[in-house]
N, C-alpha and C. Protein backbone atom coordinates (compact mmCIF):
# COMPACT_ATOMS: atom_id res chain seq x y z
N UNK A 1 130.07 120.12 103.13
CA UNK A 1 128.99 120.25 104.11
C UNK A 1 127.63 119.93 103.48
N UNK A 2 127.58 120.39 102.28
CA UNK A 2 126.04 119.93 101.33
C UNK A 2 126.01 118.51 101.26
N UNK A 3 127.03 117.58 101.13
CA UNK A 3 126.80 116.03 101.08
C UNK A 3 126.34 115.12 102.07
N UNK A 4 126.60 116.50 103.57
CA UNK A 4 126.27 115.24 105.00
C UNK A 4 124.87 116.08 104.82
N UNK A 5 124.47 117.04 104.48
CA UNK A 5 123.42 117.58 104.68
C UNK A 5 122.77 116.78 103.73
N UNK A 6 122.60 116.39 102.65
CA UNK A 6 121.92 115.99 101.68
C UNK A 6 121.98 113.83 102.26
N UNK A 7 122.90 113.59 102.76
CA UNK A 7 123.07 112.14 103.84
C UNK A 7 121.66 112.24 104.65
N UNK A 8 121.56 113.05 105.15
CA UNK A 8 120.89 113.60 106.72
C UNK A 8 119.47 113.20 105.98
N UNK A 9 119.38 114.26 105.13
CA UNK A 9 118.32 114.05 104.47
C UNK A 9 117.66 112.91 103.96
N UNK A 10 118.43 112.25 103.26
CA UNK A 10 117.99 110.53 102.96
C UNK A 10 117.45 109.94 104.20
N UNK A 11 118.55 110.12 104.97
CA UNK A 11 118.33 109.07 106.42
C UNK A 11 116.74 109.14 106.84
N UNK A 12 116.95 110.42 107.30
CA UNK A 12 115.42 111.17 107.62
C UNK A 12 114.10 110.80 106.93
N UNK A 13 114.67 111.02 105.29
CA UNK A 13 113.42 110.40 104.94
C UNK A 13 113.49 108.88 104.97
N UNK A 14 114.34 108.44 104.36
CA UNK A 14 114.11 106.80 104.74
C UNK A 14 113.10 106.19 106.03
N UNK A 15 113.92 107.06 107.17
CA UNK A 15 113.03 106.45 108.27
C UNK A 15 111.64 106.79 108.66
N UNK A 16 110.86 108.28 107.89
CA UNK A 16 110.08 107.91 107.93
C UNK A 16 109.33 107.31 106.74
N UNK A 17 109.87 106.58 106.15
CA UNK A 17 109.19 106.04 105.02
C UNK A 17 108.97 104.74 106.00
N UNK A 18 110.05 103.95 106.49
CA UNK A 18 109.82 103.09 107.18
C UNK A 18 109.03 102.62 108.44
N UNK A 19 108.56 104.35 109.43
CA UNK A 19 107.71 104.03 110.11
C UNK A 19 106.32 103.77 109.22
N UNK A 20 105.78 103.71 108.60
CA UNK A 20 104.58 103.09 107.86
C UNK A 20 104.86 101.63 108.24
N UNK A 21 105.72 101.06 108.02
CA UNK A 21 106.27 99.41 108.06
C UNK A 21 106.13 99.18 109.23
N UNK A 22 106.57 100.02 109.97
CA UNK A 22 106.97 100.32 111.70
C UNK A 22 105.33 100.22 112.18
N UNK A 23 104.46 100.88 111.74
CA UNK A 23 103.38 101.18 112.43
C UNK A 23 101.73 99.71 112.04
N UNK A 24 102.55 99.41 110.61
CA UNK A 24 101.58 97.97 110.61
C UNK A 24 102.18 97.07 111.44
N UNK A 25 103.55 96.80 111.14
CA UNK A 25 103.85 95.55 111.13
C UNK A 25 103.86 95.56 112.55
N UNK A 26 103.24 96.86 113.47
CA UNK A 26 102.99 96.34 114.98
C UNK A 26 101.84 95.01 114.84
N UNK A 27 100.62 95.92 114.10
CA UNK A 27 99.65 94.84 114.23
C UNK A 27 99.63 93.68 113.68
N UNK A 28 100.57 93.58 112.45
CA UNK A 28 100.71 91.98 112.01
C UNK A 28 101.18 91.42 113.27
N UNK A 29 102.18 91.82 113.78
CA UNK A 29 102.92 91.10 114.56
C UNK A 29 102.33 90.24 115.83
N UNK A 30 100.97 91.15 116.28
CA UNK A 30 100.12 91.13 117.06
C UNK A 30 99.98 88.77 117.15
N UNK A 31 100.08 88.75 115.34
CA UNK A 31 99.18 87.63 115.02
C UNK A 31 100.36 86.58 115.44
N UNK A 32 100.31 85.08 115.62
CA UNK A 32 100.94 84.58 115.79
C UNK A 32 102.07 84.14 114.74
N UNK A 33 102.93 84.60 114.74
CA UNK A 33 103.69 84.25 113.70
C UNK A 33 105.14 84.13 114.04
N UNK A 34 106.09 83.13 113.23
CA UNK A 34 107.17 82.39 114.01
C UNK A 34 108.53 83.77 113.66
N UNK A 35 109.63 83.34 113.94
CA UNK A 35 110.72 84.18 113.18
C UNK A 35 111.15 84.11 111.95
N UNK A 36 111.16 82.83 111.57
CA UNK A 36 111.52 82.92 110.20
C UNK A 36 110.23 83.51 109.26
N UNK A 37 109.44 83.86 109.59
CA UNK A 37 107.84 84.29 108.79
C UNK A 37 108.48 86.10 108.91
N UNK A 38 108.95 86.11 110.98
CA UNK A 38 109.28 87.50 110.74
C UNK A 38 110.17 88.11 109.46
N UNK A 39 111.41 87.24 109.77
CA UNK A 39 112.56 87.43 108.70
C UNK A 39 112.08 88.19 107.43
N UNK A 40 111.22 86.89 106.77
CA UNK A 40 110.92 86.44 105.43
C UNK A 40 109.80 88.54 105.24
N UNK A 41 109.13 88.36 106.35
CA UNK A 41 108.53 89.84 106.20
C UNK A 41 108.92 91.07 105.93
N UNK A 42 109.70 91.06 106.85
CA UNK A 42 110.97 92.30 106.76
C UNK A 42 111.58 92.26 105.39
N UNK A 43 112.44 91.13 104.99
CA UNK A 43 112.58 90.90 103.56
C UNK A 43 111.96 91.44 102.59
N UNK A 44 110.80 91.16 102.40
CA UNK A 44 110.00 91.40 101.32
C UNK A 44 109.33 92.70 101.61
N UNK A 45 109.11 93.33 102.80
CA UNK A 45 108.90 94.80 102.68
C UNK A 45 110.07 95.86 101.94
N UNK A 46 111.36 95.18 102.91
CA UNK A 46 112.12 96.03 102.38
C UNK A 46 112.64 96.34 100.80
N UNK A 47 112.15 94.97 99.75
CA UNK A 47 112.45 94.91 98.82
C UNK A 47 111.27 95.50 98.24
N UNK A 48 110.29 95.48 98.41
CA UNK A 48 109.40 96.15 97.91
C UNK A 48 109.57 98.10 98.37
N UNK A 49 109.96 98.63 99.19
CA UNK A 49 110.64 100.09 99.54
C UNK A 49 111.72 100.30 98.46
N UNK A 50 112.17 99.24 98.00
CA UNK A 50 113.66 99.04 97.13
C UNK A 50 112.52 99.42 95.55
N UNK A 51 111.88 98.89 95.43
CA UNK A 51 111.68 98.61 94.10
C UNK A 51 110.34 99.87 93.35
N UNK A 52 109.44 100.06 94.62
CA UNK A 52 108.64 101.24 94.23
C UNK A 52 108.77 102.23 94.24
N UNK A 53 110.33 102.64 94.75
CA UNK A 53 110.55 104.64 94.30
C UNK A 53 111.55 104.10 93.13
N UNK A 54 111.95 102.77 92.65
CA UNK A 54 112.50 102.53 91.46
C UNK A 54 111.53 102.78 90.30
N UNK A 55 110.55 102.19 90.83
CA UNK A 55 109.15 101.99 89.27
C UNK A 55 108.80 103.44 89.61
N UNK A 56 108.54 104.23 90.63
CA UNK A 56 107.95 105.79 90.91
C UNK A 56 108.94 107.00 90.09
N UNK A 57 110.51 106.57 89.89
CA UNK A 57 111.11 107.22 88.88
C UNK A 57 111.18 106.93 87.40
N UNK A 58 110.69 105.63 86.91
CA UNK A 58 110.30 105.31 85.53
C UNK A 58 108.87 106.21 84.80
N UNK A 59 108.12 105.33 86.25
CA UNK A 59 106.59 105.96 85.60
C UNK A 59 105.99 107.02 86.08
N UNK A 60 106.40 108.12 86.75
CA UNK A 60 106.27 109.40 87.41
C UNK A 60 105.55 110.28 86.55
N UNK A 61 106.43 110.61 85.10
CA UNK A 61 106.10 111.22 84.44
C UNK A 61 104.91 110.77 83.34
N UNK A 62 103.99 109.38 83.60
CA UNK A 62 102.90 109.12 82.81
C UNK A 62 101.71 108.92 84.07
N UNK A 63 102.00 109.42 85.28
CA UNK A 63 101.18 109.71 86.33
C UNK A 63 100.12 110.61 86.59
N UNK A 64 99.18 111.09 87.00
CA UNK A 64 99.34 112.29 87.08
C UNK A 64 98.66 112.20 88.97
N UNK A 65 98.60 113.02 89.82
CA UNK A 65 98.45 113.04 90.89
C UNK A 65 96.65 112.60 90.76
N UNK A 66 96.30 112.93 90.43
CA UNK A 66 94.43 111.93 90.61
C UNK A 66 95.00 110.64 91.11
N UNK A 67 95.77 109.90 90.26
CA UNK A 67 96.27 108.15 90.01
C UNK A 67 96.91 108.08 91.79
N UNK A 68 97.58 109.12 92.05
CA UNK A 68 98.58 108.86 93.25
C UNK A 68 97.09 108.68 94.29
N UNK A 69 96.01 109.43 94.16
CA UNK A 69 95.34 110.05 95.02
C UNK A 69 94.63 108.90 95.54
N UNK A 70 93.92 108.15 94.30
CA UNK A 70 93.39 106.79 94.40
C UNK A 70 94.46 105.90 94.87
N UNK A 71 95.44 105.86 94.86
CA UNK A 71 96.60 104.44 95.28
C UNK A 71 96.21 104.90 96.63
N UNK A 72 96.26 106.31 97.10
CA UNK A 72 96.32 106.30 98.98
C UNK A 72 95.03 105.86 99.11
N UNK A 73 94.36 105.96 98.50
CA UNK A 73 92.66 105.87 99.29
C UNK A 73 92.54 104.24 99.39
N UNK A 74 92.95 103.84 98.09
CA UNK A 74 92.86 101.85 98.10
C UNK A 74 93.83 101.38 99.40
N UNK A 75 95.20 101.92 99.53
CA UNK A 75 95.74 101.72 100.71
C UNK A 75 94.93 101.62 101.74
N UNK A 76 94.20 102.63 101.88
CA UNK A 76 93.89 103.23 103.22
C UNK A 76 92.53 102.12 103.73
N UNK A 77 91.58 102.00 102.58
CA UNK A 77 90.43 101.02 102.45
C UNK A 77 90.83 99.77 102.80
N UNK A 78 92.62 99.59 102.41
CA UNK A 78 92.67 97.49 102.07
C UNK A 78 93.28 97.73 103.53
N UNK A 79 94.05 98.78 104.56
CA UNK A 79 94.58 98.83 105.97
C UNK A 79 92.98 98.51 106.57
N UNK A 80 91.77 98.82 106.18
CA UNK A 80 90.94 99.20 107.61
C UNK A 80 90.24 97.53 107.36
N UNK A 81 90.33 97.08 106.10
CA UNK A 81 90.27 95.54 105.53
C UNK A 81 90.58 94.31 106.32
N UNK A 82 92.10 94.59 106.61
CA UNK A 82 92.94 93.92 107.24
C UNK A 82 93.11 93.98 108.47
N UNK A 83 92.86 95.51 108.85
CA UNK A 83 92.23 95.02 110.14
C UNK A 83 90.71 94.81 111.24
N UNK A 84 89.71 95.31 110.35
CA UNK A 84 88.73 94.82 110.61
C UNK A 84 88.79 92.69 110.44
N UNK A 85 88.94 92.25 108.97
CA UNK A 85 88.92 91.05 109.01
C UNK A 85 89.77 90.28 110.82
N UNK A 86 90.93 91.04 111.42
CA UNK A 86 91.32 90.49 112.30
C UNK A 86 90.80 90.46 113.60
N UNK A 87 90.18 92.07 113.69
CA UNK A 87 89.01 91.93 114.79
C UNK A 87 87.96 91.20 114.45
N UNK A 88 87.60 90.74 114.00
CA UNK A 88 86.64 89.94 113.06
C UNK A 88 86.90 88.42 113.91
N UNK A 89 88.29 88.46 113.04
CA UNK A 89 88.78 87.00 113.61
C UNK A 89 88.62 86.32 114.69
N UNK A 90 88.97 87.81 116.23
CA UNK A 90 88.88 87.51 117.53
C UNK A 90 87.77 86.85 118.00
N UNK A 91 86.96 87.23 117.28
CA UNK A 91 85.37 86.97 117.88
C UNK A 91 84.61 85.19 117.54
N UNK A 92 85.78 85.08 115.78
CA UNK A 92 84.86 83.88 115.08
C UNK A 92 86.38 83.42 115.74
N UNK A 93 86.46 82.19 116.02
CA UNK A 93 87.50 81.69 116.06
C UNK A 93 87.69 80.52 114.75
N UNK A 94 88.55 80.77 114.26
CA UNK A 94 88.72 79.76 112.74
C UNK A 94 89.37 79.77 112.53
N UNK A 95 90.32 78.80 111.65
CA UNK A 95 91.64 78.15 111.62
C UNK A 95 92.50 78.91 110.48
N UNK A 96 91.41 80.10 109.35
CA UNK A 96 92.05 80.44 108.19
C UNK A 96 91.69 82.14 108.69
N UNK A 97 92.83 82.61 108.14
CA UNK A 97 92.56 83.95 107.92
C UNK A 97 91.98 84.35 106.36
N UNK A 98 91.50 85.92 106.69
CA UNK A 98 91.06 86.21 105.19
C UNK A 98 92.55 86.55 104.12
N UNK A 99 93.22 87.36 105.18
CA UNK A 99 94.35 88.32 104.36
C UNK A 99 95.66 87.61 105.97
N UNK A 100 96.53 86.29 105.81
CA UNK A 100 97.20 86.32 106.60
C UNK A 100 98.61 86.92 105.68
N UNK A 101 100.35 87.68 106.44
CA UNK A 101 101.19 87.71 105.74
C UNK A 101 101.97 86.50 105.49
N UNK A 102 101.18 85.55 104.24
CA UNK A 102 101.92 84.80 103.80
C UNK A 102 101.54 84.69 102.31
N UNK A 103 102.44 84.47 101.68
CA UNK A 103 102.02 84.20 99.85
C UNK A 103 101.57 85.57 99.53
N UNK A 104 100.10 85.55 98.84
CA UNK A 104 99.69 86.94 98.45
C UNK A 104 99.42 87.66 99.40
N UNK A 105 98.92 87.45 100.33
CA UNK A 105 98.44 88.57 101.19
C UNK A 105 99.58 89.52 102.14
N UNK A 106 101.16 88.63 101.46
CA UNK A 106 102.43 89.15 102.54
C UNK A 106 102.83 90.12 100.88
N UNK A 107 102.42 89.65 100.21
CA UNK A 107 103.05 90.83 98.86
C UNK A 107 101.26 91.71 98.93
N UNK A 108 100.76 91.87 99.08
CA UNK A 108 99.64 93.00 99.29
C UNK A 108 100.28 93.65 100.37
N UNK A 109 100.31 93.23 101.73
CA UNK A 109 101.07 94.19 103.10
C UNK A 109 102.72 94.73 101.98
N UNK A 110 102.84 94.16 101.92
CA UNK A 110 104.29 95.17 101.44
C UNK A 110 104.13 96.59 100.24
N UNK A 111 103.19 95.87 99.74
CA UNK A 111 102.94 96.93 98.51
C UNK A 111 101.79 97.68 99.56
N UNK A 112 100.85 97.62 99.87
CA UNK A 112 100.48 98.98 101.05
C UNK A 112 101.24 99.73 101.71
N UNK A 113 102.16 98.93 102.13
CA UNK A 113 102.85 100.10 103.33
C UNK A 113 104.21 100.51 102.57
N UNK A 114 104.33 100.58 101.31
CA UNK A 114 105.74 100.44 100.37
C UNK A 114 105.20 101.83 99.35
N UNK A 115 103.47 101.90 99.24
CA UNK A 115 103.02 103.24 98.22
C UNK A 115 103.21 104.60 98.20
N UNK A 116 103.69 104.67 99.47
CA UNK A 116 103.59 106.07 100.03
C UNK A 116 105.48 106.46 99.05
N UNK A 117 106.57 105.67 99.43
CA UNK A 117 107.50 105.33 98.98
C UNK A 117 107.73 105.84 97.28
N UNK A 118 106.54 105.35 96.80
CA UNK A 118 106.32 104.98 95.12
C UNK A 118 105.97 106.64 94.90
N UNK A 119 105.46 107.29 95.39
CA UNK A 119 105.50 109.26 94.97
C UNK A 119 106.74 109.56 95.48
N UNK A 120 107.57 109.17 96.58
CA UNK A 120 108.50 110.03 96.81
C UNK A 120 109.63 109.45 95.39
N UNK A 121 109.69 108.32 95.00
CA UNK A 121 110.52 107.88 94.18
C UNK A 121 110.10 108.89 93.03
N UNK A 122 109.11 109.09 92.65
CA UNK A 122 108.51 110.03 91.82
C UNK A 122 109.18 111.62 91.69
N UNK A 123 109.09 112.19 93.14
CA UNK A 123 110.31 113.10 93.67
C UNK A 123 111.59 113.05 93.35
N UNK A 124 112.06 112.01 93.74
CA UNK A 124 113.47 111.98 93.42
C UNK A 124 113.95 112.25 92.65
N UNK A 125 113.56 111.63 91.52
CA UNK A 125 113.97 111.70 89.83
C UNK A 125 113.97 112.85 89.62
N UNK A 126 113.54 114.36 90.20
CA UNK A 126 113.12 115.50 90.11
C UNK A 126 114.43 116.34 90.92
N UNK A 127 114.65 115.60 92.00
CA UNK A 127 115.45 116.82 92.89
C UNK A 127 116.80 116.57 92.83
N UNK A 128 117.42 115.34 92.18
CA UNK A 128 118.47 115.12 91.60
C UNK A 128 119.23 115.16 92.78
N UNK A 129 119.00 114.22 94.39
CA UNK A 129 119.94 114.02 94.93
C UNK A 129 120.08 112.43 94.44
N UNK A 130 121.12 111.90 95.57
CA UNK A 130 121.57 110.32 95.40
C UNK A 130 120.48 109.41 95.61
N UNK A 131 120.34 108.95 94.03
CA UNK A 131 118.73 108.62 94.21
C UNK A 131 119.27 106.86 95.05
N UNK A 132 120.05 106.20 93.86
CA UNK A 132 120.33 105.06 94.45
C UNK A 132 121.27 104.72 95.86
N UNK A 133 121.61 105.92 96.37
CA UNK A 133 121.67 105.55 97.96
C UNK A 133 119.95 105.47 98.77
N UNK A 134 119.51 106.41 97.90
CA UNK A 134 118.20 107.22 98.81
C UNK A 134 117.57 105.73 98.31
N UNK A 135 117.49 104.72 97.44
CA UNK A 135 116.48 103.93 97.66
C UNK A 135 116.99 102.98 98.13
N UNK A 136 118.67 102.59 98.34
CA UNK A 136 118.97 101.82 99.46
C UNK A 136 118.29 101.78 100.84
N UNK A 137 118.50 102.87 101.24
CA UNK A 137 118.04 103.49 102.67
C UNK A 137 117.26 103.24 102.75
N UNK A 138 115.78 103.51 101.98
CA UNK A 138 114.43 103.08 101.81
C UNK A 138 114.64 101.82 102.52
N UNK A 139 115.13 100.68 101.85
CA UNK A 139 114.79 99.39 101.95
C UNK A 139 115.64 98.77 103.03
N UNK A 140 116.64 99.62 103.57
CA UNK A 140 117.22 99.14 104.71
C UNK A 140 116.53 99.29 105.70
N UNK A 141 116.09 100.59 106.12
CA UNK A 141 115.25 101.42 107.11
C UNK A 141 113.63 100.13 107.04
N UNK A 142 112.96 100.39 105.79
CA UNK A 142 111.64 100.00 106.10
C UNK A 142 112.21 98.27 106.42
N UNK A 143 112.90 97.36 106.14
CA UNK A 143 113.52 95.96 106.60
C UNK A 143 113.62 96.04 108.27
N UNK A 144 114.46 97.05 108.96
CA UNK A 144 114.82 97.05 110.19
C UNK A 144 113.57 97.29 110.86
N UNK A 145 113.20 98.50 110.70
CA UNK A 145 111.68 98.70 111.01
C UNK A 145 110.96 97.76 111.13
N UNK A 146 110.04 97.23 110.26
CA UNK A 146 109.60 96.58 110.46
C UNK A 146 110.07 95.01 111.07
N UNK A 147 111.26 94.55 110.82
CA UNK A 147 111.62 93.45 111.87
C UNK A 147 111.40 93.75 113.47
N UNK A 148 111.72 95.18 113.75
CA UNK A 148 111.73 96.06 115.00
C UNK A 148 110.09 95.69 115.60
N UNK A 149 109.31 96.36 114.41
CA UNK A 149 107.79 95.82 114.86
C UNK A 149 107.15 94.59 115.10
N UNK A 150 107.26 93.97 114.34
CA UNK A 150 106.82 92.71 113.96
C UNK A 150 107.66 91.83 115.63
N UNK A 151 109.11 92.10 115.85
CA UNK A 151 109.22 91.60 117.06
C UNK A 151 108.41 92.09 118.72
N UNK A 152 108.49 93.22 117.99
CA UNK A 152 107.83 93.68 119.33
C UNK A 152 106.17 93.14 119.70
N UNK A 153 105.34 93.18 118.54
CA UNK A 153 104.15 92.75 118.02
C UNK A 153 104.21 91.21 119.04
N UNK A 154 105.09 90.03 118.60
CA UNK A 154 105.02 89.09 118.37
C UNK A 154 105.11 88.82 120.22
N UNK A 155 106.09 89.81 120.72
CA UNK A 155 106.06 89.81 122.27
C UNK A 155 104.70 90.03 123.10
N UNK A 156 104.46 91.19 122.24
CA UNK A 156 103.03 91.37 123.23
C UNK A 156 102.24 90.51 123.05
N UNK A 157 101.89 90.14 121.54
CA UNK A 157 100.97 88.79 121.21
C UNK A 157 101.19 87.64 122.93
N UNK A 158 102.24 87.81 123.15
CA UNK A 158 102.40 86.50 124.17
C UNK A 158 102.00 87.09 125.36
N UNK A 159 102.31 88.58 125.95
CA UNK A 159 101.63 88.91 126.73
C UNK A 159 100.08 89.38 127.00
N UNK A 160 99.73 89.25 125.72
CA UNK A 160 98.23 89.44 125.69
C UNK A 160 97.04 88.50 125.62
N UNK A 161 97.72 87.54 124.83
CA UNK A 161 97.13 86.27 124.83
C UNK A 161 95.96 86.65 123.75
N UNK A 162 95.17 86.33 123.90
CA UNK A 162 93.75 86.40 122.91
C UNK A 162 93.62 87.52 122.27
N UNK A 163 93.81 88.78 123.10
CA UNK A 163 93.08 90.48 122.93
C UNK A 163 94.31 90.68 122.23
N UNK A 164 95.60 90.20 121.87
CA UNK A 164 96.41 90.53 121.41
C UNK A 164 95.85 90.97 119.37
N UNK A 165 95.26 89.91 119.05
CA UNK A 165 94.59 89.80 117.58
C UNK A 165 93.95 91.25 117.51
N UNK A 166 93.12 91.39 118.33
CA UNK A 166 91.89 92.75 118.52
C UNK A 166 92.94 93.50 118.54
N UNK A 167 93.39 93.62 119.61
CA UNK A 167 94.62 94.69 119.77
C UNK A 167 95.03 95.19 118.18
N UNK A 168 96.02 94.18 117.44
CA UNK A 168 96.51 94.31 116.63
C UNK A 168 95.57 94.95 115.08
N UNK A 169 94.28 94.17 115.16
CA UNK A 169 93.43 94.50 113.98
C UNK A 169 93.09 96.37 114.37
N UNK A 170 92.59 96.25 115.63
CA UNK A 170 92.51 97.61 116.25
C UNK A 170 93.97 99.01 115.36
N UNK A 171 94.60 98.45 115.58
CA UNK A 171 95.90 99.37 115.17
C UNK A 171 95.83 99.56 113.76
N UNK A 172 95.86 98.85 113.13
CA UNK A 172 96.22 98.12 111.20
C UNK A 172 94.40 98.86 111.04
N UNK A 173 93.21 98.70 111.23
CA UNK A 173 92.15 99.64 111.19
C UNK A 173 92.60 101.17 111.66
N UNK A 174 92.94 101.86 112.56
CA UNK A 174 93.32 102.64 112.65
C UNK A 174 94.38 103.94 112.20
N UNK A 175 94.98 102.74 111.54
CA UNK A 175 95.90 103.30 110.91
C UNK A 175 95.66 103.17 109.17
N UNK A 176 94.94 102.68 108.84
CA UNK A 176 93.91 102.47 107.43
C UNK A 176 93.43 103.85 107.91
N UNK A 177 92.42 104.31 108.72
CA UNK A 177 91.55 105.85 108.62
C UNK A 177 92.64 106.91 108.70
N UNK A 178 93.94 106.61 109.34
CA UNK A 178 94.45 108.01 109.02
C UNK A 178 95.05 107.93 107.83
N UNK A 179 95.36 107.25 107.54
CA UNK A 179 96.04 107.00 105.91
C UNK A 179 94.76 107.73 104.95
N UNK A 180 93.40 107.38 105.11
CA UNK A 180 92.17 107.94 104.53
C UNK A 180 91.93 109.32 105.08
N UNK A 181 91.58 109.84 105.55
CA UNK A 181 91.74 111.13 106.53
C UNK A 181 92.73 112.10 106.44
C-alpha cells in the first residue's frame, strides 16, 4: 500500500511541476507558431524537467537557499520580460521578436519554467523515494502539458486574431508577478 501511495505522490507532484509549462506555454502558444515548433517545444521542456531535478540532486548540497531564492526572482523578472516584450509587440508591429521560442530563447523558456523542478530535485535526493521514476514523470507530465497548452494557445491565437499576442504576453507577464510575489 506504501508503493501506490508513494506512485500517487510522484504523479501529483509531477503534474504540478508541469502546470508551470501548462500555464506559459498558454501564452507562447498565443504566438503564431506551427506544430512541428509545438512538438519540438514540448520536447525540450520536457527534457529540461528531466535534467534539472537531475543537476538539483548533484548540486543541492553546494546550494544554499539565498542561490534558490535569486533563481525564482530571475525567473520571475525574465516571465514579466517575455511577456511585456509581446505586449510590446502588439502595438509595434515587426517582423522579429525579442525572446521568440526558437534557438536560445526556446532553451531560456524551458529552463524558466523547468527551475522550480531544480529544488524539488534537490528534495528528492533527501526523501529517498523513486527518484528516477519521479524524474521520469517530471518530464513526461511537463512534455504533455505543455503540448496540451501550447495547442490550445495556438487555437485561440486563430480565434483571436491580433489580441491573441496581448492576450498571451498578458498571461506570461502575469504569471512572471506571481512567480515574484
Amino acid at each position: 500500500m506504501s508503493a501506490i501511495g508513494e506512485v500517487l505522490s510522484i504523479l501529483c507532484l509531477a503534474f504540478a511541476l508541469g502546470m508551470d509549462a501548462f500555464s506559459v506555454g498558454l501564452g507562447i502558444g498565443m504566438q503564431e507558431i506551427r506544430l512541428k515548433r509545438i512538438f519540438l517545444i514540448g520536447l525540450i521542456v520536457g527534457l529540461f524537467h528531466i535534467f534539472m531535478p537531475f543537476i538539483g540532486l548533484f548540486l543541492g548540497a553546494f546550494l544554499s537557499k539565498q542561490m534558490e531564492g535569486i533563481a525564482i526572482i530571475a525567473s520571475g523578472l525574465l516571465l514579466c520580460a517575455i511577456g511585456f516584450q509581446m505586449i510590446f509587440h502588439t502595438f509595434i508591429k515587426k517582423e522579429s521578436q525579442i525572446l521568440a521560442p526558437v534557438g536560445v530563447g526556446l532553451l531560456i523558456f524551458a529552463f524558466t519554467v523547468s527551475l522550480d523542478s531544480f529544488s524539488i530535485g534537490i528534495s528528492l535526493g533527501l526523501s529517498g523515494v523513486a527518484t528516477a521514476f519521479a524524474i521520469m514523470m517530471f518530464g513526461l507530465f511537463s512534455t504533455l502539458l505543455t503540448w496540451f497548452a501550447l495547442l490550445i494557445g495556438r487555437r485561440t491565437h486563430h480565434l483571436l486574431g491580433a489580441y491573441s499576442e496581448f492576450l498571451g504576453g498578458t498571461i506570461l507577464f502575469g504569471f512572471g508577478l506571481l512567480v515574484l510575489f
